[in-house]
C-alpha atoms as a PDB file:
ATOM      1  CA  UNK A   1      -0.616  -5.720 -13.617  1.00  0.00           C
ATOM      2  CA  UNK A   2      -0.583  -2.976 -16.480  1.00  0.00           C
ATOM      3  CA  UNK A   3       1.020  -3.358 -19.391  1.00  0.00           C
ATOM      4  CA  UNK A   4       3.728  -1.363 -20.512  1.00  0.00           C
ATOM      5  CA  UNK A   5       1.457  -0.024 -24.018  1.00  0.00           C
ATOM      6  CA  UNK A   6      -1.041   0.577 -21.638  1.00  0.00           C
ATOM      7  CA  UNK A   7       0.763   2.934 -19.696  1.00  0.00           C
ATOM      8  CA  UNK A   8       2.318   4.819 -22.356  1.00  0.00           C
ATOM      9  CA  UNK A   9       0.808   3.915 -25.805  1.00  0.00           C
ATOM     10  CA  UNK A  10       3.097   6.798 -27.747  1.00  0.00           C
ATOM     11  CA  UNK A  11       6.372   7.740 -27.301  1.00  0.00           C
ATOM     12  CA  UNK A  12       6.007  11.499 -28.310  1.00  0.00           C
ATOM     13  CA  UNK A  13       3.856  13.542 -25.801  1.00  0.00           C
ATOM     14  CA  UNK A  14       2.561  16.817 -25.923  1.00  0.00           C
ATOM     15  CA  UNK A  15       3.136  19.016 -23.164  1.00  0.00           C
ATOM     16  CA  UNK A  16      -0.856  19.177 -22.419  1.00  0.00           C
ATOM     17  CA  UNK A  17      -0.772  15.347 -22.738  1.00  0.00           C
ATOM     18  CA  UNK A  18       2.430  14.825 -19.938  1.00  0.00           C
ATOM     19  CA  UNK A  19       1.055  16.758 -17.532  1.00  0.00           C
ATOM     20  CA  UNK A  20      -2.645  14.330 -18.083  1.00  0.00           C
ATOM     21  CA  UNK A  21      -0.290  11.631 -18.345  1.00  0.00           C
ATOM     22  CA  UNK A  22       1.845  12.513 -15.064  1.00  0.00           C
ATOM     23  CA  UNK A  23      -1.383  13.009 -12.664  1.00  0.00           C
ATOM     24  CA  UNK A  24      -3.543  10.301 -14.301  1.00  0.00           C
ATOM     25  CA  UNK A  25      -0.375   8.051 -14.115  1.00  0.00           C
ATOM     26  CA  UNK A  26       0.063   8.059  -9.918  1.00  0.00           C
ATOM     27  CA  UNK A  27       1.728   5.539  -8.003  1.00  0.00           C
ATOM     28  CA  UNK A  28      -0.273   4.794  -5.347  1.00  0.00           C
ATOM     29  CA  UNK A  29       0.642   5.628  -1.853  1.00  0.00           C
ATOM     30  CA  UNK A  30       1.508   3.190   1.246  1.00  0.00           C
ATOM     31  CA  UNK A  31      -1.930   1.888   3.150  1.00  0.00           C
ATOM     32  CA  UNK A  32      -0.050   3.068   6.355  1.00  0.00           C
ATOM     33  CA  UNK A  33       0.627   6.608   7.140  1.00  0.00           C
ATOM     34  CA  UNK A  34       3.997   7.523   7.706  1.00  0.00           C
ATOM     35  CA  UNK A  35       3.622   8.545  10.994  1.00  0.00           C
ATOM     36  CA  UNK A  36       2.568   5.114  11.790  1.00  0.00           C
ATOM     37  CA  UNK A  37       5.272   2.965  10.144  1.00  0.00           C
ATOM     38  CA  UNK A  38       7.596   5.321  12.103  1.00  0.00           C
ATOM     39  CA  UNK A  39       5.650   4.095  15.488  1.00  0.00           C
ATOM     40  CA  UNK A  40       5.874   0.804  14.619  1.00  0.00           C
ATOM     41  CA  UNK A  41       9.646   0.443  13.819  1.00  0.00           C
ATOM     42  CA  UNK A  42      10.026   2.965  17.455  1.00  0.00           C
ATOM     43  CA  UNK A  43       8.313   0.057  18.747  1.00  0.00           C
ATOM     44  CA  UNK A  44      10.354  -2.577  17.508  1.00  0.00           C
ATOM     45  CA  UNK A  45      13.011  -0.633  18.638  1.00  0.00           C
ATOM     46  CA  UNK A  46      12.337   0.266  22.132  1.00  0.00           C
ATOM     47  CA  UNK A  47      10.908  -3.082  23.085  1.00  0.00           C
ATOM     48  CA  UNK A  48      12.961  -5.900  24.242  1.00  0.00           C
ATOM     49  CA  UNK A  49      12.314  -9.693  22.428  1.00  0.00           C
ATOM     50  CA  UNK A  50      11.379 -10.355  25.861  1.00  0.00           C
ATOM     51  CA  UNK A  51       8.192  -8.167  26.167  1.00  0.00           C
ATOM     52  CA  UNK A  52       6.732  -9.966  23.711  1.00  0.00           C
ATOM     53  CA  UNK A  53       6.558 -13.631  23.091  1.00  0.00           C
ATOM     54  CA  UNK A  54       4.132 -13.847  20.384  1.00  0.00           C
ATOM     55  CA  UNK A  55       6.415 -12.200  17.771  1.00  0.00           C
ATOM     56  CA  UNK A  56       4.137  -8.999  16.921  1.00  0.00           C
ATOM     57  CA  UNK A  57       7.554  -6.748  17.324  1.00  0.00           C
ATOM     58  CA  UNK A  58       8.403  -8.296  14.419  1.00  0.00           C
ATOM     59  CA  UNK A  59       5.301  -7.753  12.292  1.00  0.00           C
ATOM     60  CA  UNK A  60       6.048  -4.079  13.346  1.00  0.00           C
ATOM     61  CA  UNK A  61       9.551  -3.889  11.865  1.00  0.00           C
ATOM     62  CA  UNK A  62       7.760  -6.088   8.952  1.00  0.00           C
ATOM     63  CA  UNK A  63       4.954  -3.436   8.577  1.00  0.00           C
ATOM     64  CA  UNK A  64       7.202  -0.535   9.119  1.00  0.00           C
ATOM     65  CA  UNK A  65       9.763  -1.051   7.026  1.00  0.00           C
ATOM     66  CA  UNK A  66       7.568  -1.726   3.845  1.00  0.00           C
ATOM     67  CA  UNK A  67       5.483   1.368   4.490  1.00  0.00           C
ATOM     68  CA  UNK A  68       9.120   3.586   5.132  1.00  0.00           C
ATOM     69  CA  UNK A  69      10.389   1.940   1.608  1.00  0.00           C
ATOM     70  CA  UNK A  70       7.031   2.687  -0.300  1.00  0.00           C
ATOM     71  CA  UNK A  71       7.217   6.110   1.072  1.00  0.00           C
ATOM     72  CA  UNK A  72      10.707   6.612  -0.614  1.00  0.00           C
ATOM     73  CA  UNK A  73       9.649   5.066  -3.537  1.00  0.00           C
ATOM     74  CA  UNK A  74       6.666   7.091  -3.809  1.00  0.00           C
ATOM     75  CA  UNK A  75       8.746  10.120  -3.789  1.00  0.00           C
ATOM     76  CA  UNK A  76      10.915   8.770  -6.300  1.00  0.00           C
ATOM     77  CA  UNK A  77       8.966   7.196  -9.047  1.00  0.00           C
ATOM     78  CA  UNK A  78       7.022  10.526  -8.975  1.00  0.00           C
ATOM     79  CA  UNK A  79      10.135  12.334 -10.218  1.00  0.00           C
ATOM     80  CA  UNK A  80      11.152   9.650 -12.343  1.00  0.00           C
ATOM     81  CA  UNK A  81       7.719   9.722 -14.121  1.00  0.00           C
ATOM     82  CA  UNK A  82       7.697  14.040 -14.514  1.00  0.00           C
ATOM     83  CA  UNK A  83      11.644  13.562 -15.976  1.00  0.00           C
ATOM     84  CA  UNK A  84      10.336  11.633 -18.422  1.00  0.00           C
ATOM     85  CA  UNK A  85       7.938  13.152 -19.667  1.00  0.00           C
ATOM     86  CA  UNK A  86       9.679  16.955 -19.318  1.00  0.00           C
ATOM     87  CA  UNK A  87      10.857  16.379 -22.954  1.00  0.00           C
ATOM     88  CA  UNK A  88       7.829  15.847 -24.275  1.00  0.00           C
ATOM     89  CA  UNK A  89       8.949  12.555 -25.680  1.00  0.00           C
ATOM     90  CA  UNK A  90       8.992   9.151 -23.641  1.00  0.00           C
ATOM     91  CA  UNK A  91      11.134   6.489 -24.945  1.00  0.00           C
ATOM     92  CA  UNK A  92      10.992   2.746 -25.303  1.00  0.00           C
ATOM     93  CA  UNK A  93      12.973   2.518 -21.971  1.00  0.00           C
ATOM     94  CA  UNK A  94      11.625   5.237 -19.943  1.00  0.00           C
ATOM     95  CA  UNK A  95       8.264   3.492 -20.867  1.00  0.00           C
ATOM     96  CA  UNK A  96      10.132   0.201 -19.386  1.00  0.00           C
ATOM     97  CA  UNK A  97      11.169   2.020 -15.997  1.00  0.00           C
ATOM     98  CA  UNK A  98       8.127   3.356 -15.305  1.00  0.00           C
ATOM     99  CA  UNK A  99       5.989   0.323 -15.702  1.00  0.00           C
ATOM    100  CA  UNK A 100       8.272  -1.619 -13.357  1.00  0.00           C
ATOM    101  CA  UNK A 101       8.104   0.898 -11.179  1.00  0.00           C
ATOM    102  CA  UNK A 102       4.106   1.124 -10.854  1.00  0.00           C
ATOM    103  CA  UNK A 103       4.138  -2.810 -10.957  1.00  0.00           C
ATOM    104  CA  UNK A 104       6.699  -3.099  -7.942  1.00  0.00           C
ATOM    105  CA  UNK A 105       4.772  -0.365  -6.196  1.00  0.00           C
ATOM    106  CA  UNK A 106       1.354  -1.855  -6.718  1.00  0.00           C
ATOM    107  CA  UNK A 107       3.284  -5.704  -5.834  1.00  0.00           C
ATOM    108  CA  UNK A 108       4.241  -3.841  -2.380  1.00  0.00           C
ATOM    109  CA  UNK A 109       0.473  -2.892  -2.292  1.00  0.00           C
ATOM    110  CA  UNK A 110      -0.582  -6.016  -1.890  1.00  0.00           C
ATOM    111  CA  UNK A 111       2.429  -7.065   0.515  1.00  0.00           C
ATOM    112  CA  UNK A 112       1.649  -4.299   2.778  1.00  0.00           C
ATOM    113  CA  UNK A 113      -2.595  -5.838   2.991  1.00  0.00           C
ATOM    114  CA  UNK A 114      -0.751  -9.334   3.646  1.00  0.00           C
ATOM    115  CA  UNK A 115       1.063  -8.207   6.762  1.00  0.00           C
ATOM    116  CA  UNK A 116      -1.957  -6.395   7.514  1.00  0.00           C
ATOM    117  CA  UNK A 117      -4.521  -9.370   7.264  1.00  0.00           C
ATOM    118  CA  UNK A 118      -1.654 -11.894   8.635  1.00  0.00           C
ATOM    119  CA  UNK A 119      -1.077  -9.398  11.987  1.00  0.00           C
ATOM    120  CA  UNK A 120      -5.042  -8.391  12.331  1.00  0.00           C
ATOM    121  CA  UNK A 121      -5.368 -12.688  12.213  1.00  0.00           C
ATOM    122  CA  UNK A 122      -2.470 -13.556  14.397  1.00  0.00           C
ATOM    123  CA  UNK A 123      -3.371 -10.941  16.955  1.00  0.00           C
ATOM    124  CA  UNK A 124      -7.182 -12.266  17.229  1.00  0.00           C
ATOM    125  CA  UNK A 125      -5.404 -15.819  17.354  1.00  0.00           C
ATOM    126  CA  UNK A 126      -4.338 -14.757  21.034  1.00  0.00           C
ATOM    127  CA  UNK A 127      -7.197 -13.234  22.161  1.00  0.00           C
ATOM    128  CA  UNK A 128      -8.283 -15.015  24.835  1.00  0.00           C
ATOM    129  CA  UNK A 129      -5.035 -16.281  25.543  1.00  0.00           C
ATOM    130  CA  UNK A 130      -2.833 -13.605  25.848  1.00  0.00           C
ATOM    131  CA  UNK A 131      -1.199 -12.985  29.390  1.00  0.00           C
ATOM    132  CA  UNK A 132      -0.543  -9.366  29.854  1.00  0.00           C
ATOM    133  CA  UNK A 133       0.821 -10.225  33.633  1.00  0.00           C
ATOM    134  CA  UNK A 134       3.121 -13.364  34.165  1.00  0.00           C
ATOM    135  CA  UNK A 135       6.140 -13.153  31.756  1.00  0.00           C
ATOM    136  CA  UNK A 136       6.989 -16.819  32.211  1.00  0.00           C
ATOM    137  CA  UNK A 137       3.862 -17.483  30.070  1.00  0.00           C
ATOM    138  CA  UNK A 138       4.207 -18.590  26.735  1.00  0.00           C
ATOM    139  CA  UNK A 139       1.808 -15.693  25.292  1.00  0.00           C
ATOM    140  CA  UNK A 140       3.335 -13.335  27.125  1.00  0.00           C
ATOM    141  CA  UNK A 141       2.878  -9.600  25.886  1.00  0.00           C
ATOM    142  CA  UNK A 142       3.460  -6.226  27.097  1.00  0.00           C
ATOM    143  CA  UNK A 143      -0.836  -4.561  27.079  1.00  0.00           C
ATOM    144  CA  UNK A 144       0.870  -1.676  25.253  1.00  0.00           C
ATOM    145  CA  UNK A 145       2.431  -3.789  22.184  1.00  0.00           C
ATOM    146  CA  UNK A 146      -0.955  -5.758  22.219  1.00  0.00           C
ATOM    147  CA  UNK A 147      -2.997  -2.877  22.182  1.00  0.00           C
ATOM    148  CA  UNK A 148      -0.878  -1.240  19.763  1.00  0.00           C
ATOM    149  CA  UNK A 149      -0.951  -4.112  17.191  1.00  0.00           C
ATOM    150  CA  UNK A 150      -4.629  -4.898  17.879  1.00  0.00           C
ATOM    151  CA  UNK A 151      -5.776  -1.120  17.022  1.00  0.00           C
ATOM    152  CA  UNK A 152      -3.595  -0.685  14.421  1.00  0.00           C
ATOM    153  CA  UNK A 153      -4.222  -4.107  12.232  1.00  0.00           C
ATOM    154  CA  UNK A 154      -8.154  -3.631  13.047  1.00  0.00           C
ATOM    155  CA  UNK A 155      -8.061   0.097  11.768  1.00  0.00           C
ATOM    156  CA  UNK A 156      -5.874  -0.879   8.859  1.00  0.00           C
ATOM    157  CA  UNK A 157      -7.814  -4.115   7.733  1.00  0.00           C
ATOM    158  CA  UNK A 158     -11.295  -2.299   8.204  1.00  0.00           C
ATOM    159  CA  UNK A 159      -9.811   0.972   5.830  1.00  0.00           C
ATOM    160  CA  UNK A 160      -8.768  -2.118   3.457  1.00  0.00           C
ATOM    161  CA  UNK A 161     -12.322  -3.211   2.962  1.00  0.00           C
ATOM    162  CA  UNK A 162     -13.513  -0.091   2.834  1.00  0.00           C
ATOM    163  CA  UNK A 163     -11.787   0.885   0.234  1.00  0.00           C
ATOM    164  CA  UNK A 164     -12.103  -2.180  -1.709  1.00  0.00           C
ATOM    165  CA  UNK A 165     -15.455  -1.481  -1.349  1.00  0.00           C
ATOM    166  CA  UNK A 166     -15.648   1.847  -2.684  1.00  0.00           C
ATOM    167  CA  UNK A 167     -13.011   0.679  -5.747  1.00  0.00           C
ATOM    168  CA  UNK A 168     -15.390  -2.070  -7.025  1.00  0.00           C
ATOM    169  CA  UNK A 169     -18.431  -0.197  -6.516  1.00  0.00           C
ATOM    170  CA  UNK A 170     -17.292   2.760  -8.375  1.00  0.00           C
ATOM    171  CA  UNK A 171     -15.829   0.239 -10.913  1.00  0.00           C
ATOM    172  CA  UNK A 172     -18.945  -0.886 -11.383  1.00  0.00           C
ATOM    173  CA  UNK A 173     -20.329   2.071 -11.900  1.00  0.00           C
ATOM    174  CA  UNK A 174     -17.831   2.909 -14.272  1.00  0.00           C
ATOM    175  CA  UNK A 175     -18.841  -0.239 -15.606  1.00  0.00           C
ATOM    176  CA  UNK A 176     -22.043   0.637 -16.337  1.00  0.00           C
ATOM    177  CA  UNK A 177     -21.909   4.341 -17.865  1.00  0.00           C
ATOM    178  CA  UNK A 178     -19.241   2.346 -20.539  1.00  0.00           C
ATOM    179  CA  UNK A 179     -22.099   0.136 -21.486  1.00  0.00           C
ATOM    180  CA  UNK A 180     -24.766   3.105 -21.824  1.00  0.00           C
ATOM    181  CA  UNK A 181     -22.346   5.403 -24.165  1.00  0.00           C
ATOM    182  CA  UNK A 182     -22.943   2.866 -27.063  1.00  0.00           C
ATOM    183  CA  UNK A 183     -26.382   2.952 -26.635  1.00  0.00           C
ATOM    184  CA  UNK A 184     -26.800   7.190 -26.215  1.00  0.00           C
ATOM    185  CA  UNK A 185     -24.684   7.732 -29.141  1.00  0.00           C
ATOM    186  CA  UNK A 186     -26.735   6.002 -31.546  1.00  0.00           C
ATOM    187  CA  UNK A 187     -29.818   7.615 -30.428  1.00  0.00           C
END
């Protein structure tokens, strides 16, 4: 979580300074395109209960509708973040909305990896069980709504490590040029 001095340690900004301040300070975007959340809630909606017995249309309208709100809020905290700084001058409370807004963004963040890791887990759960054929069977599921889930949780969870892989490595990195300025400075 940031803190709110953290994100905004003055409250008068120079008009160089907001426009650093509003691209440094970016709310990050949903892990699932929009494109796909707009699948997955299509496929929620198209699909009967009854083509699907282990419960993955709901993960969709789960997964969906998180990515569909982040997208909105995306848009919005964007403009909420450029309004306050237009004036060149960010007060006490504008400092206040924005940090709840990148700390509710960042909280859906981590939502939208659960649903991710919790579908990519309950789909390989039913691997071997699944029955794509006999609907009378108690893991009975459609191959599309499978297939669909089982693509799209394996893509999404494999971009999640990825990219946790990249952010800690180039943390680390960052790490280490921090710990060398000292040490060039005074040479």
């Amino acid at each position: 979580c940031l803190d709110k001095d953290e994100i905004l340690s003055c409250t008068s900004v120079e008009s160089s300074e907001s426009e650093t301040l509003t691209s440094t300070l970016s709310i990050s975007p949903p892990i699932l395109p929009l494109a796909f959340a707009n699948a997955m809630l299509t496929l929620y909606a198209v699909q009967s209960p009854e083509d699907c017995k282990l419960h993955l249309l709901v993960f969709c309208l789960m997964a969906g509708s998180i990515t569909l709100f982040m997208s909105v809020l995306g848009l919005v905290a964007g403009y909420v973040v450029k309004m306050a700084v237009a004036d060149g001058r960010v007060s006490h409370q504008e400092r206040s909305v924005i940090w709840c807004i990148v700390n509710q963004n960042n909280f859906l963040v981590g939502v939208q990896v659960t649903v991710f890791l919790t579908l990519f887990c309950y789909v390989f759960a039913y691997f071997n069980t699944v029955n794509h054929t006999d609907q009378s069977h108690p893991a009975y599921c459609k191959r599309n709504v499978y297939m669909f889930c089982l693509v799209l949780s394996s893509v999404m969870v494999a971009a999640t490590f990825i990219a946790a892989f990249f952010y800690f490595w180039l943390w680390l990195v960052d790490t280490r040029r921090q710990r060398k300025k000292p040490s060039d400075s005074s040479a």
